[in-house]
C-alpha atoms as a PDB file:
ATOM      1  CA  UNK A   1    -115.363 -29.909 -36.862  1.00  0.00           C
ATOM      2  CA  UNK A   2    -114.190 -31.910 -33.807  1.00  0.00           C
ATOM      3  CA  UNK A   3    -117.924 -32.992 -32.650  1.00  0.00           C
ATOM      4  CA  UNK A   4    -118.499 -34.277 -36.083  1.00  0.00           C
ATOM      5  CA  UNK A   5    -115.487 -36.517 -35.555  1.00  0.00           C
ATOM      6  CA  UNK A   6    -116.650 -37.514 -32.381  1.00  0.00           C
ATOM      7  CA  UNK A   7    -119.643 -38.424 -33.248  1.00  0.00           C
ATOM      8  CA  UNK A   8    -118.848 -40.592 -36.404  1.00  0.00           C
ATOM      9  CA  UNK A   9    -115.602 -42.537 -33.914  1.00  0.00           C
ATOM     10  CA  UNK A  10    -118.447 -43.185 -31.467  1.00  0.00           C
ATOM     11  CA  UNK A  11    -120.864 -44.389 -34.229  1.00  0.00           C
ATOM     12  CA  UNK A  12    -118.316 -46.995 -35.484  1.00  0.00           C
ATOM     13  CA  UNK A  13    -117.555 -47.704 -31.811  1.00  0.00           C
ATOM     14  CA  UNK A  14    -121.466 -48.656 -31.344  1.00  0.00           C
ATOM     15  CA  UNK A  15    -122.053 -50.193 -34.389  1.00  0.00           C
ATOM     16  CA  UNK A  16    -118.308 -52.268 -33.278  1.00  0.00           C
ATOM     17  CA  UNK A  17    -119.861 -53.217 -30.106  1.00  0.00           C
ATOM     18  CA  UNK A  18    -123.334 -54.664 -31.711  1.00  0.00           C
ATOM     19  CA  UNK A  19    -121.625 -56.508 -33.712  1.00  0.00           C
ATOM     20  CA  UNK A  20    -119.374 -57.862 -31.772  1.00  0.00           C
ATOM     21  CA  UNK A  21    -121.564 -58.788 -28.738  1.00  0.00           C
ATOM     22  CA  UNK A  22    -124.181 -60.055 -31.097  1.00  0.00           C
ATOM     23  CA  UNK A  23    -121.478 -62.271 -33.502  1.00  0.00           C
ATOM     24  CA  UNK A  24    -120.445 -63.881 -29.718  1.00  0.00           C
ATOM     25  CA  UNK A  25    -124.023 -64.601 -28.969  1.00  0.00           C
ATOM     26  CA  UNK A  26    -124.278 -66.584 -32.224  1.00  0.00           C
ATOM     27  CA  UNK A  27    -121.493 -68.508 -31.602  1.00  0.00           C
ATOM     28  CA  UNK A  28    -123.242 -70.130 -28.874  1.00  0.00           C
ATOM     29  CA  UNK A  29    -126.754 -70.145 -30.564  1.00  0.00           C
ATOM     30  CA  UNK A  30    -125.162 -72.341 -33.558  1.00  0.00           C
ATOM     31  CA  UNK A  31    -126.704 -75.957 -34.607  1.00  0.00           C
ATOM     32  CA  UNK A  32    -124.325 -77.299 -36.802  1.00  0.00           C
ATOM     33  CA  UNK A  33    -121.799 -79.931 -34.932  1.00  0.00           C
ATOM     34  CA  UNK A  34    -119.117 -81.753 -35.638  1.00  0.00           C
ATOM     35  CA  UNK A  35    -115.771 -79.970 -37.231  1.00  0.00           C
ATOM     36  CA  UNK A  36    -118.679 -77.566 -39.332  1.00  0.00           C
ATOM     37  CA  UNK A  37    -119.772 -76.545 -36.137  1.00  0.00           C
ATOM     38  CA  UNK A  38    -116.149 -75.381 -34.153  1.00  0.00           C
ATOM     39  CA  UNK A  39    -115.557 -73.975 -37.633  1.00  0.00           C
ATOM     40  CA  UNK A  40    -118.717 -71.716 -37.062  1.00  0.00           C
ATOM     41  CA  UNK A  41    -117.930 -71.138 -33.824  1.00  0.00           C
ATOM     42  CA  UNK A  42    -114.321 -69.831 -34.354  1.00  0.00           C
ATOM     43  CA  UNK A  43    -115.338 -67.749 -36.892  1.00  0.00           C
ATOM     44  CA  UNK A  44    -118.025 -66.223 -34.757  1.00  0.00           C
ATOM     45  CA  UNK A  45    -115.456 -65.441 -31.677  1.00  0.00           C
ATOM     46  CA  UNK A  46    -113.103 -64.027 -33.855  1.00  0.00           C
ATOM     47  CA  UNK A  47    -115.519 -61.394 -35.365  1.00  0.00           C
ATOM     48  CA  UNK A  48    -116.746 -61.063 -32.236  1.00  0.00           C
ATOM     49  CA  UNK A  49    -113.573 -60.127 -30.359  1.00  0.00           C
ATOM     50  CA  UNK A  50    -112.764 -57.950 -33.072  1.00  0.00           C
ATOM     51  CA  UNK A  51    -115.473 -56.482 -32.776  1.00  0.00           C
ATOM     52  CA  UNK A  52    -115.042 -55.587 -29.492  1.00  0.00           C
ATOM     53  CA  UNK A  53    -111.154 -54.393 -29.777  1.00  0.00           C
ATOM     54  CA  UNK A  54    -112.400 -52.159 -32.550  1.00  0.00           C
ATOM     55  CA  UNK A  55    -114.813 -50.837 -29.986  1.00  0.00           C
ATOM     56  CA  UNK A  56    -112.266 -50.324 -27.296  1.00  0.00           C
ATOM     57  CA  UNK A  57    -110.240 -48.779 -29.507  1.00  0.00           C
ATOM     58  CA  UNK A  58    -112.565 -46.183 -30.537  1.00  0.00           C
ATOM     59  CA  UNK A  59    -112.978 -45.316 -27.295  1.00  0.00           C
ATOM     60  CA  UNK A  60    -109.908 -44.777 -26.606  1.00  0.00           C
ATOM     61  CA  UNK A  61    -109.444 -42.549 -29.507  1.00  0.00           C
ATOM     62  CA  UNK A  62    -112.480 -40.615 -28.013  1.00  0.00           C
ATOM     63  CA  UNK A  63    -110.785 -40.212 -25.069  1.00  0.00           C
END
């Protein structure tokens, strides 16, 4: 029963990381400017470090 847990905490841990890495990389990629634009941005860092601290915390629950 333990490898099925595993391997669902490291599936949310990769789909954490995609998300994350790719919600960054969209911050920068925006086109909007202006306050629209940091709005946009902020919103895409903070899904994007979330992302990632979900993802480091999955593996460190796999640990």
């Amino acid at each position: 029963m333990t490898d099925w847990i595993n391997a669902i905490v490291f599936g949310v841990a990769l789909i954490a990381f995609t998300l994350g890495l790719s919600s960054i990389v969209m911050g920068f990629m925006t086109a909007e400017t202006g306050a629209k634009g940091m709005q946009e941005k902020i919103e895409y860092g903070f899904f994007g470090v979330s992302g990632l601290v979900v993802c480091l915390l999955m593996g460190y629950a796999l640990a």
